[in-house]
Protein backbone atom coordinates (compact mmCIF):
# COMPACT_ATOMS: atom_id res chain seq x y z
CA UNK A 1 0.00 0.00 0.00
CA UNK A 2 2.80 2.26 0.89
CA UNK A 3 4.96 1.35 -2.49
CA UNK A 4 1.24 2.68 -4.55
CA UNK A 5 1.01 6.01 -2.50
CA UNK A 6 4.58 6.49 -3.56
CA UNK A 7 4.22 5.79 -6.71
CA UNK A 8 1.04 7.94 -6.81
CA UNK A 9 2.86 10.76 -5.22
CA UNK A 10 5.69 10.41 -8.24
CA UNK A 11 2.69 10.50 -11.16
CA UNK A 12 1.77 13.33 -9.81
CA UNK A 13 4.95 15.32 -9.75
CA UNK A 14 6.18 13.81 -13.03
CA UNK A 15 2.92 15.53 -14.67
CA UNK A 16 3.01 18.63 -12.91
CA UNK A 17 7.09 19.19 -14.24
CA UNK A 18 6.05 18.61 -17.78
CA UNK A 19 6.92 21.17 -20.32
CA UNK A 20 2.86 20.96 -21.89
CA UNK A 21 1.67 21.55 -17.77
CA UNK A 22 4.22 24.16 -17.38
CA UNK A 23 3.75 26.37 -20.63
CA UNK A 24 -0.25 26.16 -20.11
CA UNK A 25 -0.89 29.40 -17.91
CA UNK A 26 -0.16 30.69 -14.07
CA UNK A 27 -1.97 32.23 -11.65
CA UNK A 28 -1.91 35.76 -10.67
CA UNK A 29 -3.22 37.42 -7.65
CA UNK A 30 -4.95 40.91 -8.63
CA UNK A 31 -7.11 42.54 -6.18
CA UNK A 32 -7.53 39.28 -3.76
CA UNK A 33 -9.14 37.83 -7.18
CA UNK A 34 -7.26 34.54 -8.66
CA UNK A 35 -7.60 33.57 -12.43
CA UNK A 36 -5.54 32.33 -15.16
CA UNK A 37 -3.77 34.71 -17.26
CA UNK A 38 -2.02 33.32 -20.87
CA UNK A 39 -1.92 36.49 -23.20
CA UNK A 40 -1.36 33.49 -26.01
CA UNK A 41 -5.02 31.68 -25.23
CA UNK A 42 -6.43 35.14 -25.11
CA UNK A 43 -5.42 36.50 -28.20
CA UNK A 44 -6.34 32.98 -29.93
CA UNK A 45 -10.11 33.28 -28.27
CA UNK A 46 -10.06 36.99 -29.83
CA UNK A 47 -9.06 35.95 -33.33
CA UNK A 48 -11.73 32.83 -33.40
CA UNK A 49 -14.79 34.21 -31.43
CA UNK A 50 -17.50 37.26 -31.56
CA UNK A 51 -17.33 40.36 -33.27
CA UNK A 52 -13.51 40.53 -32.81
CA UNK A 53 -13.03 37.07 -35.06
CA UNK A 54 -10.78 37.29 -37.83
CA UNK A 55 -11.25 33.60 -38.73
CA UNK A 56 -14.15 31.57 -40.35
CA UNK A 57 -15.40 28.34 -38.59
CA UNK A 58 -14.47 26.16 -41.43
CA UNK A 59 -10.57 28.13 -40.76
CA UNK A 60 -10.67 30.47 -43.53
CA UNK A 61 -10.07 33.79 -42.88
CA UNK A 62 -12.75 36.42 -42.35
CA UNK A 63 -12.94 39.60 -44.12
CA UNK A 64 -14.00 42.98 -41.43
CA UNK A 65 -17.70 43.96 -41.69
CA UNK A 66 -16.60 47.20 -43.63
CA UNK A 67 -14.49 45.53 -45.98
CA UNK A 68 -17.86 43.23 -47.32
CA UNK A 69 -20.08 46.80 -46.64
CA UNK A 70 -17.34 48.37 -49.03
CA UNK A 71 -17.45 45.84 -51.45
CA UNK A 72 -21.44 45.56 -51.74
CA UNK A 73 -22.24 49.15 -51.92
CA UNK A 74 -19.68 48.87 -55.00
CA UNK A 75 -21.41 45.72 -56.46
CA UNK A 76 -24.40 48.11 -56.61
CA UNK A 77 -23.28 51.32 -57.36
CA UNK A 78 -21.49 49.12 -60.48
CA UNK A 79 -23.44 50.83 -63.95
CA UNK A 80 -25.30 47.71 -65.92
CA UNK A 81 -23.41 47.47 -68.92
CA UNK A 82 -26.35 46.10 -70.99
CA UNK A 83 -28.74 48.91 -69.77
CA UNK A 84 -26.01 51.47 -70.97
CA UNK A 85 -25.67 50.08 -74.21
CA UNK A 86 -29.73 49.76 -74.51
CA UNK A 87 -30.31 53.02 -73.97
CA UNK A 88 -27.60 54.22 -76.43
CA UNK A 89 -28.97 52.29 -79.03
CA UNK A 90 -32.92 54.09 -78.17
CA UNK A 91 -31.10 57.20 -78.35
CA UNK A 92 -29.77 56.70 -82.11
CA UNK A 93 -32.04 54.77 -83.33
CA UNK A 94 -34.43 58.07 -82.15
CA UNK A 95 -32.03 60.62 -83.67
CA UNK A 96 -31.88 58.71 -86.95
CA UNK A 97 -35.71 58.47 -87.01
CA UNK A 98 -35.85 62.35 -86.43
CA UNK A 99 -33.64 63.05 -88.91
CA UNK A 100 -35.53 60.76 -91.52
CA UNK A 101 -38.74 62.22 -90.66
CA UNK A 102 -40.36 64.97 -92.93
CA UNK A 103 -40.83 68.35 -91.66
CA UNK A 104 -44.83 69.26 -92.16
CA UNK A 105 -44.77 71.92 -89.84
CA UNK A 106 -46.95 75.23 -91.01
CA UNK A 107 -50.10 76.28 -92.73
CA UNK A 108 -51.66 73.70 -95.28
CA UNK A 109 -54.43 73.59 -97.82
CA UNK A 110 -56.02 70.36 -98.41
CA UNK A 111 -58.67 70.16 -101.37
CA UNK A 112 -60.79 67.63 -100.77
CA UNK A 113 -62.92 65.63 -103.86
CA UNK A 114 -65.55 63.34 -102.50
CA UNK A 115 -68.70 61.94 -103.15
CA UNK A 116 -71.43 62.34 -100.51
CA UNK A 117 -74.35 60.58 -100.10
CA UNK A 118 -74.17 60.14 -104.21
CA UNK A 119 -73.42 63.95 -104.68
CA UNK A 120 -70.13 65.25 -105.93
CA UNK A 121 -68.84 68.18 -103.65
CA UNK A 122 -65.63 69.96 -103.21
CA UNK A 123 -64.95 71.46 -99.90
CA UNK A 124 -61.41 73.26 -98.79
CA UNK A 125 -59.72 72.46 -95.62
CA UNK A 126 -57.30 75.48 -94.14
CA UNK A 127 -54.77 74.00 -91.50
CA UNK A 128 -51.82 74.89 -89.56
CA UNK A 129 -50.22 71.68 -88.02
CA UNK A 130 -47.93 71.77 -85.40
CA UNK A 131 -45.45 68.69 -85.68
CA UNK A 132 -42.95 66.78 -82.37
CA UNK A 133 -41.19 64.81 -83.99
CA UNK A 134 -43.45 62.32 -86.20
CA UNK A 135 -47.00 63.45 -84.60
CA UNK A 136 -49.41 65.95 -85.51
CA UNK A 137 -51.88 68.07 -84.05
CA UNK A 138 -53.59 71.39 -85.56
CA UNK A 139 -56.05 74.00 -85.96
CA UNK A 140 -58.05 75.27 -88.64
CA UNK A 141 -61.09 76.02 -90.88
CA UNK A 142 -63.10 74.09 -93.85
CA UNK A 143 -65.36 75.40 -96.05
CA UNK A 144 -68.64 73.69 -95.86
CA UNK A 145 -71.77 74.53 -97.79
CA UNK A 146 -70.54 78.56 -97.77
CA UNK A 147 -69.52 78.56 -94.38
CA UNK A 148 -66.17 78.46 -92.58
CA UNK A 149 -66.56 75.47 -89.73
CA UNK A 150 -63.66 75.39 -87.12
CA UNK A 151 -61.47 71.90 -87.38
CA UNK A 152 -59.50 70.57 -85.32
CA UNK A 153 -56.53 68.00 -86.42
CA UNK A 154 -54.36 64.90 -85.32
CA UNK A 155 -51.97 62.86 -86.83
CA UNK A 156 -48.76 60.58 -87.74
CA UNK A 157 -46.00 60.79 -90.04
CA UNK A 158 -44.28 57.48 -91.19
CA UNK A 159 -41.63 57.18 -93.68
CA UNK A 160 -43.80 57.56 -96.94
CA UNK A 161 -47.28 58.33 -95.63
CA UNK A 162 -48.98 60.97 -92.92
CA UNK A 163 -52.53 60.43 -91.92
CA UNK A 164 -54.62 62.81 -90.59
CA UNK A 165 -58.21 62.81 -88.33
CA UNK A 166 -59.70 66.00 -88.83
CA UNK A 167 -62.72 67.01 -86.70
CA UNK A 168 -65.58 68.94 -86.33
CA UNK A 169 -67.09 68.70 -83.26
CA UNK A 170 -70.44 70.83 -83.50
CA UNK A 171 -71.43 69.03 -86.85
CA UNK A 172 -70.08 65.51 -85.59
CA UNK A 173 -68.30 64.74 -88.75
CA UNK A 174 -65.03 63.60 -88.97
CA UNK A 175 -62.79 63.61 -92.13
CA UNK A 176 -59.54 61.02 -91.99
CA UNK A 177 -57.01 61.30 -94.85
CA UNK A 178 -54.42 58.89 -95.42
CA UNK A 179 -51.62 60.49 -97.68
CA UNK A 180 -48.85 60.19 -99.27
CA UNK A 181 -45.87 62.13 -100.14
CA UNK A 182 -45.36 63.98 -103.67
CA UNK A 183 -43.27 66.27 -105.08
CA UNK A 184 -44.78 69.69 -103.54
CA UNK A 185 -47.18 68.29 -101.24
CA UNK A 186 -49.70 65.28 -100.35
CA UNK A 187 -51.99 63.26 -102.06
CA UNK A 188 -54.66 60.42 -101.17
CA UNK A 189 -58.18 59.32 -100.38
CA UNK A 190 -60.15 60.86 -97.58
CA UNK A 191 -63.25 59.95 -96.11
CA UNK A 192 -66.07 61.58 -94.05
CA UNK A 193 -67.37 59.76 -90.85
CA UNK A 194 -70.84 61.34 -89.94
CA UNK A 195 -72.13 59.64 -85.77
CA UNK A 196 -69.52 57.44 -86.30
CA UNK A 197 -71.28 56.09 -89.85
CA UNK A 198 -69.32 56.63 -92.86
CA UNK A 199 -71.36 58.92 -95.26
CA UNK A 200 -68.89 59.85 -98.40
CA UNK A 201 -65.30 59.02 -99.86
CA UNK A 202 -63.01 60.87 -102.18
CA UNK A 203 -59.34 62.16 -102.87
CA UNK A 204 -57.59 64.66 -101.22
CA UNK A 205 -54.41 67.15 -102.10
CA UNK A 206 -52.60 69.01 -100.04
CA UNK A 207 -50.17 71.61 -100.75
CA UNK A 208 -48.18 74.05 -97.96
CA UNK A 209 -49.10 77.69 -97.85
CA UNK A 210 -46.10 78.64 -95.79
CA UNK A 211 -43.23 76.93 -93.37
């Protein structure tokens, strides 16, 4: 029994002299208050834990919060290469049809042919359109049975045709022209919507008074 307490006793002391026992820590006495001090353990539980960690749990290394807020807020602030290069190509492919489109702007006559409920009549139409870019929109008079009625006008202009709703409100008529582009002017076929209900068809010619 005495040879095991020895041998006990020698464990014991063997252990405690070992260099992985000795280099673990110590204990220092601060204000009566005992605790283990190892700047090394410390720094490692700084590095691996909280807000402070500079280390991912599967080891990799952690970037600082305002290193990823950096980066993100330059993902987005980053200019969308194919929304650049869209919008470019709306902007000249609108320049080009601008510069393609034909300048109607000013005061027009329009001579207008038809037949009306199986009578011939001739009737002039006295605009002045006001054209943004390829629409229309206008004021004006027409000559109607002797008297000058007050018009109103709206239109489009493609590449080799402009049509045009002309109205008269108080009579409820409604003359649209679809013309096309000659040298000096416009020509085509009108027709006259009366309620709604077409009433008479015809040609129509249209030459500028002024620019």
């Amino acid at each position: 029994m005495k040879i095991h307490s020895v041998l006990c006793l020698a464990l014991v002391i063997a252990l405690l002299a070992s260099p992985a026992w000795a280099g673990c820590g110590r204990w220092v006495i601060r204000d009566d208050t005992d605790y283990l001090s190892d700047p090394d353990f410390d720094q490692a539980v700084a590095s691996s834990t909280g807000a402070a960690a500079t280390l991912n749990p599967d080891g990799t290394i952690k970037e600082s919060s305002e290193k990823d807020a950096a980066n993100e807020k330059a993902q987005n602030e980053k200019p969308d290469e194919r929304a650049i290069q869209k919008e470019a190509e709306i902007k000249e492919n609108a320049a080009s049809k601008e510069e393609n489109i034909a300048d109607l702007g000013g005061e027009w006559r329009v001579l207008l042919e038809m037949k009306i409920d199986g009578q011939d009549k001739q009737n002039a139409l006295d605009l002045i359109l006001i054209q943004t870019v390829d629409r229309l929109q206008g004021y004006g008079t027409i000559l109607d049975e002797g008297a000058d009625l007050p018009a109103t006008a709206t239109g489009s202009i493609s590449d080799d045709s402009v049509s045009l709703i002309v109205s008269l409100v108080e009579q409820k008529k409604e003359y649209q022209l679809d013309l096309a582009f000659i040298e000096g002017g416009l020509k085509g076929i009108c027709e006259l919507y009366e309620s709604e209900k077409l009433v008479g068809r015809g040609n129509a010619t249209a030459s500028r008074l002024s620019s």
